[in-house]
Protein backbone atom coordinates (compact mmCIF):
# COMPACT_ATOMS: atom_id res chain seq x y z
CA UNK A 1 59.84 208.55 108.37
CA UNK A 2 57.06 205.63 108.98
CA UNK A 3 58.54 202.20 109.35
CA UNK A 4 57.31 199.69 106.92
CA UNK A 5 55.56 197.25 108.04
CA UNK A 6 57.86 193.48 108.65
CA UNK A 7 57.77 190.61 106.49
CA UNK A 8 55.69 187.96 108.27
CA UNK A 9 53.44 190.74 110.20
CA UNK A 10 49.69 190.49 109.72
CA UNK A 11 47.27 193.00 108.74
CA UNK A 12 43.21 193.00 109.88
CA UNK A 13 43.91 189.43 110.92
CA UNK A 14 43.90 188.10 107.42
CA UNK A 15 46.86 189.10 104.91
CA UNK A 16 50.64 187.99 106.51
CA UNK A 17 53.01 190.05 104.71
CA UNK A 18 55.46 187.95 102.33
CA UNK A 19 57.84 191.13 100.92
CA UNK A 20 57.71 195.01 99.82
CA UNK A 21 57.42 194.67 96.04
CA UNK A 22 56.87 198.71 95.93
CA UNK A 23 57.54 202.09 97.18
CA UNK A 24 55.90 205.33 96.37
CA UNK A 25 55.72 208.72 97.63
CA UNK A 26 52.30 208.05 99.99
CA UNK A 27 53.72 204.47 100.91
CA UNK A 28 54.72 201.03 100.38
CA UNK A 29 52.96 198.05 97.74
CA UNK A 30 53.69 194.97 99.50
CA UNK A 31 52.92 191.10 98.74
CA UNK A 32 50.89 189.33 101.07
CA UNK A 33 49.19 185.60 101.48
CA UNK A 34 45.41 186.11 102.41
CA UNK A 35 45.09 184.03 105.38
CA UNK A 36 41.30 183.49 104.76
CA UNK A 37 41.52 182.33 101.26
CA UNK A 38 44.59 179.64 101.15
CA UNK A 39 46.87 179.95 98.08
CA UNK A 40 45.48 183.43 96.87
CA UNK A 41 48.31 186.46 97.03
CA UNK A 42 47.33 189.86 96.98
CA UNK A 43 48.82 193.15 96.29
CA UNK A 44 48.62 195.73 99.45
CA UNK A 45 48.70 199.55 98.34
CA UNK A 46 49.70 201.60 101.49
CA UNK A 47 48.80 205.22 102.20
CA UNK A 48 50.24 207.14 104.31
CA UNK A 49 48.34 210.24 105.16
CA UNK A 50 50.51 213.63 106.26
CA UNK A 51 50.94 213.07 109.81
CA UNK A 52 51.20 217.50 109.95
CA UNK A 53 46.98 217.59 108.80
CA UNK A 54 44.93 219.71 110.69
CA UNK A 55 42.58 217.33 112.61
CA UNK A 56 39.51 217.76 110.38
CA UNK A 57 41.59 217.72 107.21
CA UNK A 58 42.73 214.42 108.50
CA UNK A 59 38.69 212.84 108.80
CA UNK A 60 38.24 214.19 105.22
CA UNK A 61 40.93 212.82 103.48
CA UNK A 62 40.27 209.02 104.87
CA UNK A 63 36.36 209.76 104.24
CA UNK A 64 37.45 210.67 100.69
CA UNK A 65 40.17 207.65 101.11
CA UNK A 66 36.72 205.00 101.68
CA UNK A 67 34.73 206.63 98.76
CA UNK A 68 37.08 206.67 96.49
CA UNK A 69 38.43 202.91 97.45
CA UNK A 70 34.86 201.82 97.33
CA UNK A 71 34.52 202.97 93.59
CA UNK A 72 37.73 200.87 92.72
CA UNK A 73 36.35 198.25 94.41
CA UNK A 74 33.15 198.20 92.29
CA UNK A 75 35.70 197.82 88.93
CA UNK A 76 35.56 194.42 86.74
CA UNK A 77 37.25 194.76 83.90
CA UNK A 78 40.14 191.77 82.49
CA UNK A 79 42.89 194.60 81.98
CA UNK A 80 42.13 195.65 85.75
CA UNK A 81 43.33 194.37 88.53
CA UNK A 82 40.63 193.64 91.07
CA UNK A 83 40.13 195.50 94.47
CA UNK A 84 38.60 193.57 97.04
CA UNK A 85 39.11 195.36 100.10
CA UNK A 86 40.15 198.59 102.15
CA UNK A 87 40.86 199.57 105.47
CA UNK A 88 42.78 201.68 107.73
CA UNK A 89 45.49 200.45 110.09
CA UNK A 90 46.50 203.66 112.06
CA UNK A 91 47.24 206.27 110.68
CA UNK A 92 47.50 204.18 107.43
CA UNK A 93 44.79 203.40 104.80
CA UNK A 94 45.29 199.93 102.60
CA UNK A 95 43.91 199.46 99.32
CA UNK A 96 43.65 195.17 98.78
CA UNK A 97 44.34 194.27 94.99
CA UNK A 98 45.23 191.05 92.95
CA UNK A 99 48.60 190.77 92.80
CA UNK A 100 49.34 190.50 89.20
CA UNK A 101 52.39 187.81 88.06
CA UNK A 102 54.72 188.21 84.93
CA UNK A 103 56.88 191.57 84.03
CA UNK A 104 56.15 194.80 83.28
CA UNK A 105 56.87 196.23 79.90
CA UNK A 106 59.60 198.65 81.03
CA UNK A 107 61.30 195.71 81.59
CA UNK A 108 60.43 194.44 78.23
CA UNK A 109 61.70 197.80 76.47
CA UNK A 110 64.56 197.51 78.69
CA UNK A 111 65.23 193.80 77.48
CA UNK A 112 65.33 195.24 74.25
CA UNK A 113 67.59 197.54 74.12
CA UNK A 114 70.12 195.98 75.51
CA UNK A 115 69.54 193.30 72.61
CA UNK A 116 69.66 196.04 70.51
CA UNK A 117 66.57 195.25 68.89
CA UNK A 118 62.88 197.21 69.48
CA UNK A 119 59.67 195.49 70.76
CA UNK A 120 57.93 194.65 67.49
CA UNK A 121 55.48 197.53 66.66
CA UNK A 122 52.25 194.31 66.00
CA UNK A 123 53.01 193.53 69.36
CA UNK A 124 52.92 196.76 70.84
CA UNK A 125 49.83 197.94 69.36
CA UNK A 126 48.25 194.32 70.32
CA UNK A 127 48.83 195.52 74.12
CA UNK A 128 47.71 199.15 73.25
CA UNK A 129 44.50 197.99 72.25
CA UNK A 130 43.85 196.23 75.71
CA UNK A 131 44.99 199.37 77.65
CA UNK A 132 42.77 201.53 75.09
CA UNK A 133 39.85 199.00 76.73
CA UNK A 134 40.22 199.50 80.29
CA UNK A 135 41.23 203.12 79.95
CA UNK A 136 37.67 203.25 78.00
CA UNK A 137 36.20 201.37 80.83
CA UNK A 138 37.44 203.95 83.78
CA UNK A 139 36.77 206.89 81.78
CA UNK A 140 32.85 205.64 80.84
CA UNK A 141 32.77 205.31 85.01
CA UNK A 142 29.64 207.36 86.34
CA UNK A 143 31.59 209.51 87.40
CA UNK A 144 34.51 208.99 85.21
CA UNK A 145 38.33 207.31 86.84
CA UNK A 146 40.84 209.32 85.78
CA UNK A 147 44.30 206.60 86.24
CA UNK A 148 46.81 209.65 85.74
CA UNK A 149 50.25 207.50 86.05
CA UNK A 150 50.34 205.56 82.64
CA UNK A 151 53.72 204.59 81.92
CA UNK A 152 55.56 200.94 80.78
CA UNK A 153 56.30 199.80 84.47
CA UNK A 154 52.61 199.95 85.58
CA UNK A 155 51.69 197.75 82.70
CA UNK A 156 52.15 193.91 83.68
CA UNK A 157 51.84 190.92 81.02
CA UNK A 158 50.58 188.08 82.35
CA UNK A 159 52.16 184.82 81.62
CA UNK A 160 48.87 184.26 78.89
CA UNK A 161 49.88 187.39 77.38
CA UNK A 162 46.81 189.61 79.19
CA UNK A 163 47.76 193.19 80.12
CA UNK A 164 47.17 194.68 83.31
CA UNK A 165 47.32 198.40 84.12
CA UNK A 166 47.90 198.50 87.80
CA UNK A 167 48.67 200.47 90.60
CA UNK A 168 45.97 203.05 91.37
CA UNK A 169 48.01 205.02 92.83
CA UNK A 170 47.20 208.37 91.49
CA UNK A 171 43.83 207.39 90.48
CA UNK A 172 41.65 210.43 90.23
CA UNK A 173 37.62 209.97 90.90
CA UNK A 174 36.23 213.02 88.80
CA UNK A 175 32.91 214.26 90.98
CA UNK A 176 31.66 217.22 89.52
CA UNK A 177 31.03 220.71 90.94
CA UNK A 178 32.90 218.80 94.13
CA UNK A 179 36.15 220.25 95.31
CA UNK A 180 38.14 217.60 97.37
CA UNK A 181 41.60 216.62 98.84
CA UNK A 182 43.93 214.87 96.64
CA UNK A 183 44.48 212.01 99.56
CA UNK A 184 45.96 209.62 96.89
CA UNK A 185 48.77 212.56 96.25
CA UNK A 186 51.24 212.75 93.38
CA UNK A 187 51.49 213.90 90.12
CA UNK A 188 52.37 210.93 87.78
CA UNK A 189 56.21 210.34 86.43
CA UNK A 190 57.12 213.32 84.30
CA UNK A 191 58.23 211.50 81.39
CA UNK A 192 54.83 210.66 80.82
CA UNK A 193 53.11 213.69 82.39
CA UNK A 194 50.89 216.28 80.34
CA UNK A 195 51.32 220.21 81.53
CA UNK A 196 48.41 220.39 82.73
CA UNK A 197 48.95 217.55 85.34
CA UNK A 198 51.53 219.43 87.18
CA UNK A 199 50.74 221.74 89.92
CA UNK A 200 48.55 219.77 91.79
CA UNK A 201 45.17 221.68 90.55
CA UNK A 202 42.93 218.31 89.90
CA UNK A 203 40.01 220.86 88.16
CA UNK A 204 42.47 220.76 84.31
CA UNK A 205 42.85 216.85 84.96
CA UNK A 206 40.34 214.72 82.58
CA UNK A 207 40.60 212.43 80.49
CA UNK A 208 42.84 213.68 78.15
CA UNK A 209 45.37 214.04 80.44
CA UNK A 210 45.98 209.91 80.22
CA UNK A 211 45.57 209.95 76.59
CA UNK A 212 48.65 211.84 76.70
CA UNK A 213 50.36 209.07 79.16
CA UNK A 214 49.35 206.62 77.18
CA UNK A 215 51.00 208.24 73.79
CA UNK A 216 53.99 208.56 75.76
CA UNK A 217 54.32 205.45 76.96
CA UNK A 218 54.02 204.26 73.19
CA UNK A 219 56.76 206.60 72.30
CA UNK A 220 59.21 204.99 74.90
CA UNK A 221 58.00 200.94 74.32
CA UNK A 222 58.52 201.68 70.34
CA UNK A 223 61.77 203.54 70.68
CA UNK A 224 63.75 202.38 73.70
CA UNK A 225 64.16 206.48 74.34
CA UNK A 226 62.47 208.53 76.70
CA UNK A 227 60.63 211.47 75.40
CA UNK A 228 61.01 214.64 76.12
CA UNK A 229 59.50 216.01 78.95
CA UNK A 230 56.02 218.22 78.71
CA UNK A 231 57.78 221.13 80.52
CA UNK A 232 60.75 220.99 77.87
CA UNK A 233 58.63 221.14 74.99
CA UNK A 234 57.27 223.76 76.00
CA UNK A 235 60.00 225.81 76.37
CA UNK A 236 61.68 224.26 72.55
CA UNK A 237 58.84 222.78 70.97
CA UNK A 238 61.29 220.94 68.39
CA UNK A 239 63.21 219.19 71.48
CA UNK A 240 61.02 216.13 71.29
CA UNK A 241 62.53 213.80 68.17
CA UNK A 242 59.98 212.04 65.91
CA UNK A 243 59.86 208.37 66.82
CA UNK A 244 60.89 207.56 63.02
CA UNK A 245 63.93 208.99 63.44
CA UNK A 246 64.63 206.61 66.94
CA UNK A 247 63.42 203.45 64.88
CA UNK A 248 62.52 203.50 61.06
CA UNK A 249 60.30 200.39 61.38
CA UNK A 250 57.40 202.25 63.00
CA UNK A 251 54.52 202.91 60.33
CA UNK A 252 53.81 206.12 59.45
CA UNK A 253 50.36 206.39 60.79
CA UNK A 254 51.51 204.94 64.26
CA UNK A 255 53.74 207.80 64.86
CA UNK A 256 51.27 210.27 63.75
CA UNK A 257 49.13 208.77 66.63
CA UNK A 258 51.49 209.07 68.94
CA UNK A 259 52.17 212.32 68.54
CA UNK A 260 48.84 213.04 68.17
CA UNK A 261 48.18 212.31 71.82
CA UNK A 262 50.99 214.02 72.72
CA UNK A 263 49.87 217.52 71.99
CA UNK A 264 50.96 219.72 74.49
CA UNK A 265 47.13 221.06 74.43
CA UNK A 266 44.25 218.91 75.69
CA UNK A 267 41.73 220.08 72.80
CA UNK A 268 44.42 219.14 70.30
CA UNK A 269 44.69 215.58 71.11
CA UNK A 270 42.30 212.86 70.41
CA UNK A 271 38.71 213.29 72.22
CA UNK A 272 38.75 209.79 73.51
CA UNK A 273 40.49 206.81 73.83
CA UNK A 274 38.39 204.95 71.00
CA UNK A 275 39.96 207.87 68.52
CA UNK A 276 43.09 207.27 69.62
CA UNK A 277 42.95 203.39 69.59
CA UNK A 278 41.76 203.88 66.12
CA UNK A 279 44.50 205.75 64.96
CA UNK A 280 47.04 203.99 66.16
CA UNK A 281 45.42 200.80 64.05
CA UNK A 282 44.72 202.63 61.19
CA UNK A 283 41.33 202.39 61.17
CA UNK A 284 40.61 205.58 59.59
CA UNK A 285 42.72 208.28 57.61
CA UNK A 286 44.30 210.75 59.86
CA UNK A 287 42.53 213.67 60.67
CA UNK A 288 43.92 217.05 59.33
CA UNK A 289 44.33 218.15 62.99
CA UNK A 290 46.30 215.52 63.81
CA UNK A 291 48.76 216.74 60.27
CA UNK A 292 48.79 219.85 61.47
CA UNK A 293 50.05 219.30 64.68
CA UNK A 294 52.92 217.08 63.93
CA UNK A 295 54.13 219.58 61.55
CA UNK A 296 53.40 221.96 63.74
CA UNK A 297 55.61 220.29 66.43
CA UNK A 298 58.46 219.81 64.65
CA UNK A 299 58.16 223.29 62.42
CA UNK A 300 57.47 226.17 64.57
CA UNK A 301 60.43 228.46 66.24
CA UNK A 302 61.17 228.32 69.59
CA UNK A 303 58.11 229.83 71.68
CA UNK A 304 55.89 230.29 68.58
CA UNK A 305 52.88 228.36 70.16
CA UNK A 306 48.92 229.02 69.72
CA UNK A 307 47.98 231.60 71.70
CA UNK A 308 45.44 229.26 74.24
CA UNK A 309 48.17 226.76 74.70
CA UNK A 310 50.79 229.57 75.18
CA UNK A 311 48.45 230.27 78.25
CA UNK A 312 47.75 227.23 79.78
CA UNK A 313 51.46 226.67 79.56
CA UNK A 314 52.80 229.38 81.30
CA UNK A 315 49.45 228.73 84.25
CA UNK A 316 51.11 225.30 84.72
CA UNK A 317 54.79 226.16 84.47
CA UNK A 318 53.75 229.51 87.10
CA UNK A 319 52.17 226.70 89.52
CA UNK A 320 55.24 224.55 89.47
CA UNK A 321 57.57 227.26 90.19
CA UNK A 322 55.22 228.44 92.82
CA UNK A 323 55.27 224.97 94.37
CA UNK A 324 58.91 224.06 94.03
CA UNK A 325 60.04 227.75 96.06
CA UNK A 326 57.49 226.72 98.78
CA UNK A 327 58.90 223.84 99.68
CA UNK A 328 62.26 225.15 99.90
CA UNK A 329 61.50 227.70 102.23
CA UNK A 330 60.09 225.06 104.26
């Protein structure tokens, strides 16, 4: 297990470590000071590569590491943190962000609830539509950032009420007819994870896939619950509860948005962010797919699902089980 790294240890001879604020699966988010520019904190995002890699594996996962940091680093958007720098230290790579102030909105909900209150749904919808922005801003990338771990606790309100969507984490750059390693690895938080995100296979990840994040997210900051997981849904397609039922006060075309993005199918939820955003405002009637499939959720028998979703459901359950007995045989 790698030791992380001491408070008051410096990095590249510029940021002095001040805490760990994080840890992940790949590595530790710590705060730092940045030596060279007095007064500015930053936000260090380890990786720590598979010490096991064969050799050449190894060089192409940090070569992908410093393209795909390099992308991030060419990001300005208001509802983005900024990357200003990468390196490696080691056998470690270090992505350099802002380090964002103020609390996440998990710990918002979680306020909440213990009021026994919600998060009022104009306020909610007032962040969505600055994380519909720089979710529209990644995916219009050339080519497109896929952020692929959407969920309350990596959304930070600033103290003037701006919302950031940070860690990048899991980010995904999408390079066409390109196969690559996955050097950023994990799979997003379940809660919030579409089928087609499990199994590791990055070719079914698009797009879509944080739409359905994003909905989810919704779901929990409107409800205080949890939904249901992807995987259980698709086993009992009426074990996910209709966010009306969890709080009365959300408007009826809300929750048909959220569900909407929810979709267990990528071609059955919204086509982009903008449709979504505009749903979940009300700019525009609902469209009949979107009915159909929140009857259809909520409806059907058990296991009565469309025959192309059936499939993909069973490819991505058959990968996870597939995974999950490899590593315990190992």
């Amino acid at each position: 297990m790698p030791q992380p790294l001491k408070n008051g240890e410096i990095l590249r001879d510029r940021y002095r470590i001040r805490e760990q604020i994080g840890q992940g699966g790949t590595g530790s988010i710590y705060l730092a000071d940045d030596i060279r520019l007095e007064g500015r904190l930053c936000a260090l995002k380890e990786v720590e590569h598979n010490q096991a890699l064969p050799t050449q594996v190894f060089k192409q996962a940090r070569e992908q590491f410093f393209r795909e940091a390099s992308v991030l680093a060419r990001l300005d958007h208001p509802n983005l943190p900024k990357v200003s720098d990468f390196f490696s230290d080691g056998p470690r790579d270090y992505l350099v962000m802002d380090y964002v102030p103020g609390k996440d909105l998990r710990e918002r909900m979680l306020q909440a609830r213990r009021d026994k209150t919600f998060l009022s749904e104009k306020e909610v919808i007032r962040w969505a539509v600055q994380i519909a922005d720089a979710l529209n801003y990644l995916h219009q990338q050339e080519p497109s950032i896929i952020h692929r771990d959407i969920k309350p606790s990596n959304l930070k309100i600033t103290p003037s009420g701006l919302i950031k969507l940070v860690d990048f984490g899991l980010v995904k750059i999408l390079a066409p007819d390109e196969v690559t390693i996955t050097i950023i690895q994990g799979q997003g938080t379940a809660l919030y994870t579409p089928l087609e995100q499990y199994g590791g296979d990055d070719a079914h990840t698009e797009a879509r896939a944080d739409i359905f994040s994003f909905g989810a997210t919704l779901y929990h900051l409107l409800t205080n619950e949890p939904p249901a997981e992807a995987r259980k849904r698709f086993l009992d397609t009426r074990s996910l509860t209709r966010p009306r039922e969890l709080n009365p006060a959300i408007s009826i075309h809300v929750e048909k948005a959220i569900l909407w993005a929810m979709s267990l199918h990528p071609d059955d939820r919204p086509k982009n962010v903008s449709e979504f955003r505009d749903a979940l405002v009300g700019k525009h009637d609902s469209p009949e797919r979107m009915d159909n499939m929140n009857r259809s959720s909520f409806d059907v028998p058990v296991f009565t699902l469309f025959p192309q979703e059936q499939i993909a459901g069973y490819i991505a359950l058959g990968l996870f089980l597939v995974g999950l007995v490899t590593t315990l045989v190992r």
